[in-house]
Structure formats: structure tokens, C-alpha cells
Protein backbone atom coordinates (compact mmCIF):
# COMPACT_ATOMS: atom_id res chain seq x y z
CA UNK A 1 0.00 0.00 0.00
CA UNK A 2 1.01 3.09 -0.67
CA UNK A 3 1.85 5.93 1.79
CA UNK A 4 -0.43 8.79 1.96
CA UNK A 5 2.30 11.30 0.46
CA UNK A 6 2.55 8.98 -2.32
CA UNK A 7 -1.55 8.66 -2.69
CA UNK A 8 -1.48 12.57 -2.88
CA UNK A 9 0.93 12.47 -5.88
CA UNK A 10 -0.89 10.23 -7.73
CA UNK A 11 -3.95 11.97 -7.05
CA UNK A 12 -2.51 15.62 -8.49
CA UNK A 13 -0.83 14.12 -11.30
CA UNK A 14 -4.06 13.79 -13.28
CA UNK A 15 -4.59 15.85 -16.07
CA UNK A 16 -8.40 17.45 -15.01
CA UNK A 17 -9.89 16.58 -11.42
CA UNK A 18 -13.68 17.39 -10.55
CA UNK A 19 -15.16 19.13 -8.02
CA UNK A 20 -18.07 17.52 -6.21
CA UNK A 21 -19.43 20.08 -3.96
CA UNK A 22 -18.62 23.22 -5.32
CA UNK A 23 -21.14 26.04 -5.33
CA UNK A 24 -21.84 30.15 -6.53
CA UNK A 25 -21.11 30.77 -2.33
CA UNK A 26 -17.29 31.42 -2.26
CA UNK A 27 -17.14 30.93 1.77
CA UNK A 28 -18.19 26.64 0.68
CA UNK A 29 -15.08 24.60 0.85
CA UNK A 30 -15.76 23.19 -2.17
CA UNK A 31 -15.44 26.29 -3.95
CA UNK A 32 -12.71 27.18 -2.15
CA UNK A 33 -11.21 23.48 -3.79
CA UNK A 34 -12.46 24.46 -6.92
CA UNK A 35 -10.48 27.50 -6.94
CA UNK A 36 -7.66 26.58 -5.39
CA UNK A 37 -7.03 24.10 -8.49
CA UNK A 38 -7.59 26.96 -11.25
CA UNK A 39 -5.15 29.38 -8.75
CA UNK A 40 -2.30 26.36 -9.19
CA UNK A 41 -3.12 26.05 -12.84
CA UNK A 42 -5.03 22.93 -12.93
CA UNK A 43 -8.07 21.96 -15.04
CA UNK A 44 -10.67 21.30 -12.71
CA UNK A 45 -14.47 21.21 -13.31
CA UNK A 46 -17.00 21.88 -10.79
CA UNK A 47 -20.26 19.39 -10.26
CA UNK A 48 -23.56 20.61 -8.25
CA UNK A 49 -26.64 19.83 -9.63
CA UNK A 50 -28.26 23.00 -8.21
CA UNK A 51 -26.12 25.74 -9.56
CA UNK A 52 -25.27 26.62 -13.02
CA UNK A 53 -22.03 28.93 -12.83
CA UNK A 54 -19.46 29.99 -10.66
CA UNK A 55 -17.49 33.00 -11.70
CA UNK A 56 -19.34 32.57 -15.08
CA UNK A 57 -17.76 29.25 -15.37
CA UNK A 58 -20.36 25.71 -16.26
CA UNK A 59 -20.85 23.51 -13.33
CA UNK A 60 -21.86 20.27 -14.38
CA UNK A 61 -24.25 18.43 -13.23
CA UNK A 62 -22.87 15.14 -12.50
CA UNK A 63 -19.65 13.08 -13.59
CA UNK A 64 -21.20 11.68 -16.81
CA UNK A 65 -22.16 15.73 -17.80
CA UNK A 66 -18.23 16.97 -17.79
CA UNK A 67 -16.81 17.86 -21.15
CA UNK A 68 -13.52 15.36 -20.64
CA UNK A 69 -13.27 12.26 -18.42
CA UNK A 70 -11.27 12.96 -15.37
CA UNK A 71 -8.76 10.67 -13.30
CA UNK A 72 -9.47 12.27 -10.01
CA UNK A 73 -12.05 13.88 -7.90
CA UNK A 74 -12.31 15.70 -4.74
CA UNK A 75 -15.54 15.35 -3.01
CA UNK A 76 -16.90 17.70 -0.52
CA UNK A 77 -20.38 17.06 0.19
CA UNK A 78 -22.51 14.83 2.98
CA UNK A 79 -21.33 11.67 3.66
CA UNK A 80 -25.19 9.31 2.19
CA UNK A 81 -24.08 11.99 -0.77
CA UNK A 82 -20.28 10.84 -1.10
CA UNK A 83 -21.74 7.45 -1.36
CA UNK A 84 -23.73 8.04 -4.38
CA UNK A 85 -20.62 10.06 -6.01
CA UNK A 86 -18.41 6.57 -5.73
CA UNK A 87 -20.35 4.30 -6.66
CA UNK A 88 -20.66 7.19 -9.96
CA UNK A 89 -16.95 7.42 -10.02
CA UNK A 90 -16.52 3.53 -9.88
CA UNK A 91 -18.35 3.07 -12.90
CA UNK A 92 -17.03 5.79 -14.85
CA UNK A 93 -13.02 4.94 -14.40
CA UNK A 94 -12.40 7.13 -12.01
CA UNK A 95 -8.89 6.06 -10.38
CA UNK A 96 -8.23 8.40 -7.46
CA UNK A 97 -10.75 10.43 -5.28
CA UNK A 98 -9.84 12.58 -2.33
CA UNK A 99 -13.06 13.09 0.23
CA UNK A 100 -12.21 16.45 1.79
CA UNK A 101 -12.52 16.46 5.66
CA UNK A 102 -16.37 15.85 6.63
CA UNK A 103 -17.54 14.09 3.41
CA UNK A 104 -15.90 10.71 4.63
CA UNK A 105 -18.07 7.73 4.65
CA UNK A 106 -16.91 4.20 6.17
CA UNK A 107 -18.74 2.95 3.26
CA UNK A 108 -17.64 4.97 -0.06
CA UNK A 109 -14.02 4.81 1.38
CA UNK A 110 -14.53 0.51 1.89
CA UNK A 111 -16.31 0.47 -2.00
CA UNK A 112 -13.61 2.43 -3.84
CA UNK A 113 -10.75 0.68 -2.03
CA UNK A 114 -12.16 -2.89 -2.82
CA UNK A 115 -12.60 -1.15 -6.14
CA UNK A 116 -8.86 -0.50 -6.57
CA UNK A 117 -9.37 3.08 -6.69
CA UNK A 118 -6.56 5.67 -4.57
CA UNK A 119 -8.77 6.94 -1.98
CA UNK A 120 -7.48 9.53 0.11
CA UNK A 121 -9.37 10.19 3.35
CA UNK A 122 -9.50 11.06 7.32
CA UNK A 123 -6.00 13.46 5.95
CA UNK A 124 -5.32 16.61 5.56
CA UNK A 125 -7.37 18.58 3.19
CA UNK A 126 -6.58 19.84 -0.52
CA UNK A 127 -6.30 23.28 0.28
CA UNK A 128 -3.48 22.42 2.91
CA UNK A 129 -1.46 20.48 0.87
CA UNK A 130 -2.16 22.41 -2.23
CA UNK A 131 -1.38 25.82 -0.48
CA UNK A 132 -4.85 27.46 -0.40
């Protein structure tokens, strides 16, 4: 298994991450994710069924709605709701998710893991290691 600095590597080598959890209130932590990938350069896309733009940028409404497929995404929403993003990201070929502090579930974490995906969790957040 790999160590959790090495999980993090894999997971911000992708080319394009999503954003579950992202919304048009900048004080959300997962806009604050979302932007803190554009501020390091990243391609990142931002998923939320309820909203339609941040900063005049698309937010998709689910994995299967983004314009590229994506290696890795960052989830920052209520745990029953991280449960429905993995099983989502499971069948879509998603190979690393990171669930931000507070979106962990015992469950998604077990299903992605027997999965083989990298799942990154109970850590430090994104914008830590990132430099928010």
C-alpha cells in the first residue's frame, strides 16, 4: 500500500480533477477546492446539480455531464451523498478520489478501495497540501 504522500501524488498528477461540492457561495469549501485548483493552474471542473455557474464558469451536473473524463475527484459534500458520487466514479473509471474532511463515509471509502481506486481520506485537506 502506498503511503499517503505517495496517494497525494498520484492523485494531483491527473490531467483534469472534478469538483463535487462546489457552489456560486465562495465561503463553501468546495469552492474554495475548486479554486484553489484553477489558482495552481489545474483543469478542474465543478459538479452541483443546483447551480449553473461559478465566476461565469459551467458547473456540471454530475460526472457523466463533464466535457472530458477525469482521473481524479475531490468530493466535498454529505457523507449518504459521497456514497452516491463513488459508486458514480466507480463506474465511470475514475482512479483516485480525495473526500475532503467531513464528506468521509466508512462505506464509499470501503467500496472504492475494494474497487482499486486511490482513496485519500481522514487526511489533511486539498487546500493544505495544495497551499490554499
Amino acid at each position: 500500500m502506498d503511503t499517503l504522500d505517495q496517494q497525494i501524488d498520484t492523485f494531483l498528477a491527473a490531467p483534469a480533477f472534478a469538483v463535487f461540492g462546489a457552489s456560486d457561495d465562495p465561503t463553501k469549501w468546495g469552492t474554495k477546492v475548486y479554486k484553489c485548483y484553477l489558482r495552481h493552474n489545474k483543469v478542474a471542473y465543478p459538479v452541483n446539480p443546483r447551480v449553473e455557474t461559478i465566476d461565469g464558469n459551467t458547473v456540471y451536473k454530475n460526472l457523466a455531464a463533464l466535457p472530458e473524463k477525469v482521473e481524479s475527484i475531490s468530493i466535498i459534500t454529505p457523507p449518504p451523498i459521497t456514497e452516491k458520487i463513488m459508486e458514480d466514479a466507480i463506474a465511470a473509471g475514475v482512479k483516485n478520489v480525495w473526500m475532503q474532511p467531513g464528506a468521509e463515509s466508512h462505506k464509499a471509502v470501503q467500496r472504492g478501495e475494494e474497487s482499486g481506486l486511490n482513496v485519500i481520506w481522514g487526511g489533511p485537506c486539498l487546500l493544505v497540501v495544495m497551499g490554499y
